[in-house]
N, C-alpha and C. Protein backbone atom coordinates (compact mmCIF):
# COMPACT_ATOMS: atom_id res chain seq x y z
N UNK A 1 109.67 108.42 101.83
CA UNK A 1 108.88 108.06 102.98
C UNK A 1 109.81 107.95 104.17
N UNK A 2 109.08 108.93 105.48
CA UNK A 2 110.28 108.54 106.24
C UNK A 2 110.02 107.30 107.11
N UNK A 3 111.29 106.40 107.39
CA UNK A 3 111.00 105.05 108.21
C UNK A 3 110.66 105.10 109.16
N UNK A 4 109.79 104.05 109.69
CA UNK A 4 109.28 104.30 110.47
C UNK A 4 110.13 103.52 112.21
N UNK A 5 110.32 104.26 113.33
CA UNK A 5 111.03 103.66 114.12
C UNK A 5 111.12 101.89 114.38
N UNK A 6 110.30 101.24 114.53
CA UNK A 6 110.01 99.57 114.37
C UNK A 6 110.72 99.51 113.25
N UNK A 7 110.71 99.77 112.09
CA UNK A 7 111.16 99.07 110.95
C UNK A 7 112.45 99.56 111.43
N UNK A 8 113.10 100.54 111.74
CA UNK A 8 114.81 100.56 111.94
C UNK A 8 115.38 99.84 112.96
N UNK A 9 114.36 99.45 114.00
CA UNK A 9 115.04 98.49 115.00
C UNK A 9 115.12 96.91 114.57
N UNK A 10 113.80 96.86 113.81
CA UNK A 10 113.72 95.36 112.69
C UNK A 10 115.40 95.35 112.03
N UNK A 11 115.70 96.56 111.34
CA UNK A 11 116.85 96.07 109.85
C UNK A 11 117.96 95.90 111.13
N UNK A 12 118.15 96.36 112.32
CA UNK A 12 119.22 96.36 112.71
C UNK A 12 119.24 94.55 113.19
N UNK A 13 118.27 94.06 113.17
CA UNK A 13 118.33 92.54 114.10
C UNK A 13 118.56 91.65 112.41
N UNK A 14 117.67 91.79 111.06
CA UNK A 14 117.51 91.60 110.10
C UNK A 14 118.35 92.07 108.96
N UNK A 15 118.93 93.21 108.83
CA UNK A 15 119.59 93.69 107.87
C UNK A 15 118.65 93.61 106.70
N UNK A 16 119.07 93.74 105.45
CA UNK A 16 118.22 93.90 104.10
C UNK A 16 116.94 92.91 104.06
N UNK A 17 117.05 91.73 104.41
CA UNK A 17 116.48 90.92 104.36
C UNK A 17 114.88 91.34 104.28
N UNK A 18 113.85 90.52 103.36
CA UNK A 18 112.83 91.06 103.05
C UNK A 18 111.58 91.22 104.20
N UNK A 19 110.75 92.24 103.91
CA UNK A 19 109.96 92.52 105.06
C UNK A 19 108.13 92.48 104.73
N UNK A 20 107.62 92.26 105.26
CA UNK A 20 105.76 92.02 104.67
C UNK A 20 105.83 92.67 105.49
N UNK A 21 105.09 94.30 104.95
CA UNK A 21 104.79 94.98 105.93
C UNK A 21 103.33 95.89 105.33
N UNK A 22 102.37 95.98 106.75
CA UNK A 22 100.81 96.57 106.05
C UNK A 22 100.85 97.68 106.21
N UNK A 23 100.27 98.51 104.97
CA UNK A 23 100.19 99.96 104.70
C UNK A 23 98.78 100.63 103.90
N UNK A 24 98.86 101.44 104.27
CA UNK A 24 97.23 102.03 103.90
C UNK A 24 97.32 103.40 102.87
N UNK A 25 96.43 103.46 101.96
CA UNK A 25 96.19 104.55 101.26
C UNK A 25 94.84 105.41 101.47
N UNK A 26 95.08 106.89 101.07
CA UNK A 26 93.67 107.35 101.44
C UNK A 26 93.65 108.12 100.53
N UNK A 27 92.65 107.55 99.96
CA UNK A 27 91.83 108.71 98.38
C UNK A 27 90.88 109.76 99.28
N UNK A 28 91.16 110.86 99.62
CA UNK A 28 90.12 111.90 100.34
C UNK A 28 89.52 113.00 99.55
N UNK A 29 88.60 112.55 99.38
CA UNK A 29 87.32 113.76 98.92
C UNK A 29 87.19 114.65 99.52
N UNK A 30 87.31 116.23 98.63
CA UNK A 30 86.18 117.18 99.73
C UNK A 30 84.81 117.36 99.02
N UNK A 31 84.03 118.48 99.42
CA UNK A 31 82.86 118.38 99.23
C UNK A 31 82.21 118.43 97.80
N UNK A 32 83.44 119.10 96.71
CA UNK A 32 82.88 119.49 95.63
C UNK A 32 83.67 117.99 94.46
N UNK A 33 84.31 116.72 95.33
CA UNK A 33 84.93 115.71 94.37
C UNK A 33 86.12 116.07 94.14
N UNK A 34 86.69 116.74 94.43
CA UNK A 34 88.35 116.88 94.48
C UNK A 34 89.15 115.58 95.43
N UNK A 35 90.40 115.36 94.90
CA UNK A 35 90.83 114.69 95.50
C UNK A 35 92.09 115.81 95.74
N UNK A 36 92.93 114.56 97.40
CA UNK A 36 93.79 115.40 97.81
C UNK A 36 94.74 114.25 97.25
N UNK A 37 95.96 115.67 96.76
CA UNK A 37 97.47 114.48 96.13
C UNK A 37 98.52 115.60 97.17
N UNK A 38 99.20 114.57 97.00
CA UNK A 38 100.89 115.38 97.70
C UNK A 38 102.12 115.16 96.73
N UNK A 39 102.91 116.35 96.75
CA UNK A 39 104.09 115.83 95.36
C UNK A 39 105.09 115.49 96.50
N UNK A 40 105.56 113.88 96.20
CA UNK A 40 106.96 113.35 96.93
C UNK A 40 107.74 114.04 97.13
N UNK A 41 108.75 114.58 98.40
CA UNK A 41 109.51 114.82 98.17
C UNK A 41 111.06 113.91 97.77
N UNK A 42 110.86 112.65 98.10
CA UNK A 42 111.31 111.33 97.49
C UNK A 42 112.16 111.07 95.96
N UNK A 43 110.68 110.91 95.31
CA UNK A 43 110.57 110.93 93.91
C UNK A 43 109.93 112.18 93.05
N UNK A 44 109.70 113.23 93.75
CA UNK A 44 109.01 114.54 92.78
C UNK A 44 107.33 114.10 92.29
N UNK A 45 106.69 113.00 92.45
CA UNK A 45 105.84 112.65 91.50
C UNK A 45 104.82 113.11 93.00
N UNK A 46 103.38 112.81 92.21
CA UNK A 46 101.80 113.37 92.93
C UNK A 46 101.48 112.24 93.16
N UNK A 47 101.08 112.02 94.58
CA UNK A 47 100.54 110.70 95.09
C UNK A 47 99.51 111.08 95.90
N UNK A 48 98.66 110.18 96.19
CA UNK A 48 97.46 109.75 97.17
C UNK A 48 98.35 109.65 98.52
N UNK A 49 98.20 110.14 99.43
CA UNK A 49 98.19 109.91 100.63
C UNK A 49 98.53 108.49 101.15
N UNK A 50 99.54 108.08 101.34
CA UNK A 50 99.86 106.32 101.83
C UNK A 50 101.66 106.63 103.02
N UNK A 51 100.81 105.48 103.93
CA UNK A 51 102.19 105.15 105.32
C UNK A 51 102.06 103.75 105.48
N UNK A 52 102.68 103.19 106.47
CA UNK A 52 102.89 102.31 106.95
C UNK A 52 102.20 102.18 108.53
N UNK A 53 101.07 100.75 108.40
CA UNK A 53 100.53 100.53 110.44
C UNK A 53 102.17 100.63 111.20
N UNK A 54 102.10 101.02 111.92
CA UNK A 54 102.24 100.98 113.28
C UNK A 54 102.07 99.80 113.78
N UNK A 55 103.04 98.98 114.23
CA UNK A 55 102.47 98.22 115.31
C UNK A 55 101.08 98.22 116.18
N UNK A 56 100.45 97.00 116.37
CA UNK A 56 99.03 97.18 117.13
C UNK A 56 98.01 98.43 116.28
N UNK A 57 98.24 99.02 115.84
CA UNK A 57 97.67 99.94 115.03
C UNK A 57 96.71 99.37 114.01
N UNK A 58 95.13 99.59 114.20
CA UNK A 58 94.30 99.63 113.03
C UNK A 58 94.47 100.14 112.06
N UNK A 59 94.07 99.52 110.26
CA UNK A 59 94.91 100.33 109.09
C UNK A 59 94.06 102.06 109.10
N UNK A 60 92.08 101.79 109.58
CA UNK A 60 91.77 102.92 109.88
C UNK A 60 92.20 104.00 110.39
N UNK A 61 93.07 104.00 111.41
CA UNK A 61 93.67 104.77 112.23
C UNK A 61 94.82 105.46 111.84
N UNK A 62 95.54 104.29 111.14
CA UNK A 62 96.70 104.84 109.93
C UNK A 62 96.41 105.74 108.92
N UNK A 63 95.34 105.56 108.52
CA UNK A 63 94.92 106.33 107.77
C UNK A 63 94.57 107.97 108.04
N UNK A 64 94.10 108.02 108.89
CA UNK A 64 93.33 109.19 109.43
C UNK A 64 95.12 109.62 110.32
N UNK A 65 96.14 109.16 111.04
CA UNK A 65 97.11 109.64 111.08
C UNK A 65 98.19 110.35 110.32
N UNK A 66 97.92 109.59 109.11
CA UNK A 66 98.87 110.11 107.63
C UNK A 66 98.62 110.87 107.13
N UNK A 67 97.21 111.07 106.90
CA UNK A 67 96.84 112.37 106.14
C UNK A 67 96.94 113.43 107.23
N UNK A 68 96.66 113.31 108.48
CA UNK A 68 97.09 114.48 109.17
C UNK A 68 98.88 114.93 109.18
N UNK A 69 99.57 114.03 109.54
CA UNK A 69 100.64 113.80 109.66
C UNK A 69 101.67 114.61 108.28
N UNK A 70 100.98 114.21 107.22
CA UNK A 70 101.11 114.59 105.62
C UNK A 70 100.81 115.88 104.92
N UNK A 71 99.80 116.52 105.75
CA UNK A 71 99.19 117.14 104.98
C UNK A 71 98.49 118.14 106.15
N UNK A 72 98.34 117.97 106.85
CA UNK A 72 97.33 118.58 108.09
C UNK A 72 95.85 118.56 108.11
N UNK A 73 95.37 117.26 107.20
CA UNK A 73 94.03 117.43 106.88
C UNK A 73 93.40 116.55 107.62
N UNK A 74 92.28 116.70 108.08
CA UNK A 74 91.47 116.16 109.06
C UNK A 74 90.48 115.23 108.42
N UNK A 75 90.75 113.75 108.51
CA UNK A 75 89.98 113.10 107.50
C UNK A 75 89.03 111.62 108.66
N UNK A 76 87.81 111.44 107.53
CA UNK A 76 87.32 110.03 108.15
C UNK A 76 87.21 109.46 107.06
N UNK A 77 87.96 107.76 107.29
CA UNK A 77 87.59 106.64 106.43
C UNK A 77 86.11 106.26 106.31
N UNK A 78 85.72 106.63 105.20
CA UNK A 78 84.19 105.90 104.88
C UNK A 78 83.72 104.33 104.35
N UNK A 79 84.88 104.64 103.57
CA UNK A 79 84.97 102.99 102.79
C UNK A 79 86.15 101.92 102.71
N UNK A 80 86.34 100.80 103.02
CA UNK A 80 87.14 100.34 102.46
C UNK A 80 87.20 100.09 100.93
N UNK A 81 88.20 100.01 100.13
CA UNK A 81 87.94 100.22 98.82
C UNK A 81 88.47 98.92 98.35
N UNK A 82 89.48 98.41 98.81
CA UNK A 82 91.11 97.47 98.06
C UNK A 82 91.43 97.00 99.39
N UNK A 83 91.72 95.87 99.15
CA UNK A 83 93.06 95.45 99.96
C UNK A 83 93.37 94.70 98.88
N UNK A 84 95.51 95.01 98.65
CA UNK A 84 96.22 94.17 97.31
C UNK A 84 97.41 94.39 98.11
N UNK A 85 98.23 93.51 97.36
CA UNK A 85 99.78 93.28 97.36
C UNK A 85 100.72 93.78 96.57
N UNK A 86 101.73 94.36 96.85
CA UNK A 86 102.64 94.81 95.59
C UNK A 86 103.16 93.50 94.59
N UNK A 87 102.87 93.45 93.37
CA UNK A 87 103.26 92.48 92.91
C UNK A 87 104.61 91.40 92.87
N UNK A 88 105.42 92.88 93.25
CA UNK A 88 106.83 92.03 93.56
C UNK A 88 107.47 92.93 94.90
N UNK A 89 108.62 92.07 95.33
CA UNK A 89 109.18 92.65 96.34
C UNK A 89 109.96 93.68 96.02
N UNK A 90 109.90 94.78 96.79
CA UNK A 90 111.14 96.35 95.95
C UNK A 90 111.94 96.33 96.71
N UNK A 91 113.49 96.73 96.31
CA UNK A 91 114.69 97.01 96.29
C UNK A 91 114.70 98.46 96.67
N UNK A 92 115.27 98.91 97.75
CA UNK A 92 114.97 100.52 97.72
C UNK A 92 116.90 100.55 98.16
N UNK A 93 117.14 101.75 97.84
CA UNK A 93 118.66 101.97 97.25
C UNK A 93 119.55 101.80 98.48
N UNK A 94 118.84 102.01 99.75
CA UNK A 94 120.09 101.24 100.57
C UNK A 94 119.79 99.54 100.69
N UNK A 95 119.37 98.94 99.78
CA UNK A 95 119.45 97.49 99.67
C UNK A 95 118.11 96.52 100.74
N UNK A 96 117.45 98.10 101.62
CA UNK A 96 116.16 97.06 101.86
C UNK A 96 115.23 96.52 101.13
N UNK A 97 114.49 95.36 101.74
CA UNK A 97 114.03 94.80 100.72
C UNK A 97 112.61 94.73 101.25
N UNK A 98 111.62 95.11 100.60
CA UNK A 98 109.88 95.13 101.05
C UNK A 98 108.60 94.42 100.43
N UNK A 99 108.04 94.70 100.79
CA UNK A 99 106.36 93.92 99.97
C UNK A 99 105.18 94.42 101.06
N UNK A 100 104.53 95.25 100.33
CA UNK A 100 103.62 95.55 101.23
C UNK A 100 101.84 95.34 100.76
N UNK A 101 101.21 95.29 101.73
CA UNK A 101 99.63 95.10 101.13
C UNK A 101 99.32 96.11 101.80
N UNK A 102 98.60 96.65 100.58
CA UNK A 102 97.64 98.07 100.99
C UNK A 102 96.44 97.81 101.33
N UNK A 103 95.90 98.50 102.40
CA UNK A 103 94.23 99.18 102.14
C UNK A 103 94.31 100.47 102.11
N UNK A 104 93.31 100.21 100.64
CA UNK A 104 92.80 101.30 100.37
C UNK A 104 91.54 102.63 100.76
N UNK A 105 91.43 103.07 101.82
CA UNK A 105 90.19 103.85 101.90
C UNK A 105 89.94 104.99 101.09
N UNK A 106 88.31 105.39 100.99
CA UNK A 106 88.05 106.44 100.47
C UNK A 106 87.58 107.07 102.02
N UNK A 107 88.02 108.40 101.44
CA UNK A 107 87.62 109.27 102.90
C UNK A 107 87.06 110.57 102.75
N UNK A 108 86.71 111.16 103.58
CA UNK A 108 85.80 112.07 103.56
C UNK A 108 86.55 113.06 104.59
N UNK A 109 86.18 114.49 104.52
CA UNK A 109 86.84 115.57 105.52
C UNK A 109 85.80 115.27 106.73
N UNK A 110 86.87 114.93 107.73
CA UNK A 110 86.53 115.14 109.41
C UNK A 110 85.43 116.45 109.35
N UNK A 111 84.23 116.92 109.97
CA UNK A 111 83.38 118.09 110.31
C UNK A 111 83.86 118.32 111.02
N UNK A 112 84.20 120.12 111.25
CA UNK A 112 85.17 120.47 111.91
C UNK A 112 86.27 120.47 111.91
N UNK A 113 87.04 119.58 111.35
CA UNK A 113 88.42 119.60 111.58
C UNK A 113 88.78 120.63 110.25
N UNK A 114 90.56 120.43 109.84
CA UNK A 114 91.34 121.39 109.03
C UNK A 114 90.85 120.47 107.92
N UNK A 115 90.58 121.42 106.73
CA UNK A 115 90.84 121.00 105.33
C UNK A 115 91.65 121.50 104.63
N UNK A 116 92.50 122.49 104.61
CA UNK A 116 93.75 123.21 104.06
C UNK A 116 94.84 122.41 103.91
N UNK A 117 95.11 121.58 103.18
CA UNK A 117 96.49 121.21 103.12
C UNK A 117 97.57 121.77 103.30
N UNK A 118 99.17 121.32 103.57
CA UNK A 118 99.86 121.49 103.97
C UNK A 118 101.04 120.54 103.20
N UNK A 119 102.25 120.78 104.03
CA UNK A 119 103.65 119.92 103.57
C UNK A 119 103.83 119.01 104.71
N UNK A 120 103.32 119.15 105.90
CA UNK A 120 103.07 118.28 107.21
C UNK A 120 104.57 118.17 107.43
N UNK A 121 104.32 116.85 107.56
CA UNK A 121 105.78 116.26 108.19
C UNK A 121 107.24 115.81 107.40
N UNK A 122 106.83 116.95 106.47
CA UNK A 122 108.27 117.03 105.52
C UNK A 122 108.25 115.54 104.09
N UNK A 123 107.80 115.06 104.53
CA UNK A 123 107.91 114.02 103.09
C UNK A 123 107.40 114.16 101.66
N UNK A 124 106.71 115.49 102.17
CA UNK A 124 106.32 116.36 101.08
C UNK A 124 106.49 117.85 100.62
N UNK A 125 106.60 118.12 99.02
CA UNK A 125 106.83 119.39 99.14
C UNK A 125 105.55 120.36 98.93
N UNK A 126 104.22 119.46 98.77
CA UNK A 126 103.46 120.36 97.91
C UNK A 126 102.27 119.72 98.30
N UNK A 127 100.96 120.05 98.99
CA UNK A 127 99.36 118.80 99.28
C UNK A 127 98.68 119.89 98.25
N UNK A 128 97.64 119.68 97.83
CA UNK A 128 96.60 120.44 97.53
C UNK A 128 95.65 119.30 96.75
N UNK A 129 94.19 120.23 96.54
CA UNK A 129 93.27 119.44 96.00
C UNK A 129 93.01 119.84 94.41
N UNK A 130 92.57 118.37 93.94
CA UNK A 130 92.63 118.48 92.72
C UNK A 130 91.50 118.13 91.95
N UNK A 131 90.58 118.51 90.58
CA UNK A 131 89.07 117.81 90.10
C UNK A 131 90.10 116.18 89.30
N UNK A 132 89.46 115.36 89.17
CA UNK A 132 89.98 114.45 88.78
C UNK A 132 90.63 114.39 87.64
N UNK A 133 89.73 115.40 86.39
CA UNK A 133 89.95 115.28 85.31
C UNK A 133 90.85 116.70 84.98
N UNK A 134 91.92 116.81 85.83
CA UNK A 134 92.92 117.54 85.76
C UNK A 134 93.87 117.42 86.89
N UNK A 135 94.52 116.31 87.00
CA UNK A 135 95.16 115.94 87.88
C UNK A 135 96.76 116.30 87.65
N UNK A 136 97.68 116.90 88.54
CA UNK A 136 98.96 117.04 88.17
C UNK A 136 99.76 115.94 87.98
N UNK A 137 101.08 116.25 87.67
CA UNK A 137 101.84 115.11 86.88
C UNK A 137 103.40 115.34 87.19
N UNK A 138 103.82 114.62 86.97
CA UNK A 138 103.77 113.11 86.80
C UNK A 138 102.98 112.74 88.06
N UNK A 139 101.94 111.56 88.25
CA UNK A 139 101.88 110.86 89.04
C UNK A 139 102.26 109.38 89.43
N UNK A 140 102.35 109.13 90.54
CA UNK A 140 102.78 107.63 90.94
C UNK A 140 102.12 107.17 90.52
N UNK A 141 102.87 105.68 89.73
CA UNK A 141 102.22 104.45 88.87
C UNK A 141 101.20 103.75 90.07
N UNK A 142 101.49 103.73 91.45
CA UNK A 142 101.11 103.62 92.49
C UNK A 142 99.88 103.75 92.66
N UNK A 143 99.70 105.72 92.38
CA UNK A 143 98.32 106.19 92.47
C UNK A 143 98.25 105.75 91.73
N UNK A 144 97.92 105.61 90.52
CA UNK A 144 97.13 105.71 89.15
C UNK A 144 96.11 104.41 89.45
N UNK A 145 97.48 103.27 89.90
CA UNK A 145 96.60 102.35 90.30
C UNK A 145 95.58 101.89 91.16
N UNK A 146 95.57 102.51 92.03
CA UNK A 146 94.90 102.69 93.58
C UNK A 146 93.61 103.49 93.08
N UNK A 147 94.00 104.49 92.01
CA UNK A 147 92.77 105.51 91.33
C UNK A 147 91.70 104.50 90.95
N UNK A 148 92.58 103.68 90.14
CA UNK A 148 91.38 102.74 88.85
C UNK A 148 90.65 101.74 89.90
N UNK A 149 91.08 101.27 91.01
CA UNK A 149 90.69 100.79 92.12
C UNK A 149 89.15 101.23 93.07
N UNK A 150 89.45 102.33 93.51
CA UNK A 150 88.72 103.44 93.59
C UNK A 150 87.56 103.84 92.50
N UNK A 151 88.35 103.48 91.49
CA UNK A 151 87.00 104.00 90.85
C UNK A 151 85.80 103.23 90.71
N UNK A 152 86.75 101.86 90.50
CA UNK A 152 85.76 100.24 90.09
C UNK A 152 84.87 100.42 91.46
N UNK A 153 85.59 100.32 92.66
CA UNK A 153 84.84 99.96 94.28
C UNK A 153 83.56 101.55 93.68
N UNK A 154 83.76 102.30 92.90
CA UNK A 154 82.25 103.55 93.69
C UNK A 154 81.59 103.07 92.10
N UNK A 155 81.90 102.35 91.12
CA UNK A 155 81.09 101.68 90.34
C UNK A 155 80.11 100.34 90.79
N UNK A 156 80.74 99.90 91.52
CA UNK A 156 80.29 98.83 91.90
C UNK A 156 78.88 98.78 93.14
N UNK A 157 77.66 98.76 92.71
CA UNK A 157 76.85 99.20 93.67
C UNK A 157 77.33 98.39 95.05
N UNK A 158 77.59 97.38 94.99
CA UNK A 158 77.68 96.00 96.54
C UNK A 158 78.26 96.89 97.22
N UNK A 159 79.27 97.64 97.02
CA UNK A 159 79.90 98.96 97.81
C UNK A 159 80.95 97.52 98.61
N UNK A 160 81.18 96.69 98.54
CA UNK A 160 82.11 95.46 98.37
C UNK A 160 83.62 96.08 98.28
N UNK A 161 84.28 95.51 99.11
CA UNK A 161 85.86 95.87 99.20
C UNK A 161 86.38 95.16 97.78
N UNK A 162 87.66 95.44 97.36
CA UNK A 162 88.05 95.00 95.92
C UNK A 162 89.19 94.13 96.47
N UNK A 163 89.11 93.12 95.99
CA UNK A 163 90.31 91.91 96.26
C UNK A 163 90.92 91.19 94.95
N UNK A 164 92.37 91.24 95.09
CA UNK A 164 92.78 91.03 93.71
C UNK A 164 93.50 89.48 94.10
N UNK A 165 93.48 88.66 93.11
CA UNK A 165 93.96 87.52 93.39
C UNK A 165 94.80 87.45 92.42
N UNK A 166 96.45 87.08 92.29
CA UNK A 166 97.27 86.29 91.06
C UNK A 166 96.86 84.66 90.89
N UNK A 167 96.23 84.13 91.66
CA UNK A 167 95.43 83.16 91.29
C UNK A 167 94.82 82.94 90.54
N UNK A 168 93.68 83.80 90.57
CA UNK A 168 92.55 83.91 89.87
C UNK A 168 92.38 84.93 88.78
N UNK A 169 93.34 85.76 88.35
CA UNK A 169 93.86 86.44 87.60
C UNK A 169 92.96 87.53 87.45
């Protein structure tokens, strides 16, 4: 993932020190139930579409930026699905330290706009769409989870955002 400018002016005042920072995922449908994945160029693995807000930035907006940004695909958030926390804080190899809470949207292709995926803005080597029940691999433990998420929120008639509590287990 590439960093985002705010967060490099943050580590320079902060150094490693840990960061709560909000980030959004987007499960995007096209018309026939495909979902769109991108293979990391990072880690090699197939993920759902996910960045980091922006300052002042709605997570909606993030959303619909990333997948363009990612992929060149022209998307609208329909649903909120999730908002969760990473369970623990991650260690990423130059010693920053993070925790982020996602929202999750499900989204739908912009009318009119591009649906062709792409490699966008380099953080990827590979977008395309996929039927669910043949999804490429390896995928992020990430997605998988965000999937089962997704799936509960379009089971769930209330159409109700999904909130996970370690509280309440």
């Amino acid at each position: 993932m590439t960093t985002p400018t705010f967060i490099l002016n943050l580590r320079k005042k902060i150094g490693h020190d840990p960061l709560w920072l909000v980030g959004v995922t987007a499960f995007v449908r096209d018309a026939t139930g495909r979902v769109l994945l991108a293979k990391r160029a990072d880690t090699g693995e197939w993920a759902l579409i996910y960045g980091i807000n922006e300052p002042a930035e709605e997570p909606a907006d993030t959303v619909i930026r990333e997948a363009k940004e990612e992929t060149g695909v022209d998307v609208t958030p329909d649903f909120l699905a999730s908002v969760t926390s990473s369970a623990r804080m991650l260690t990423y190899d130059n010693d920053d330290q993070a925790q982020y809470m996602d929202h999750t949207f499900i989204c739908s292709l912009t009318p009119g706009g591009n649906a062709v995926p792409g490699t966008g803005d380099g953080e990827n080597t590979e977008a395309g769409w996929f039927d669910l029940d043949d999804l490429p691999q390896p995928l992020a433990a990430s997605t998988v989870e965000r999937m089962e998420r997704v799936q509960e929120f379009l089971h769930n008639d209330s159409h109700a955002a999904i909130f996970r509590s370690e509280i309440q287990g």
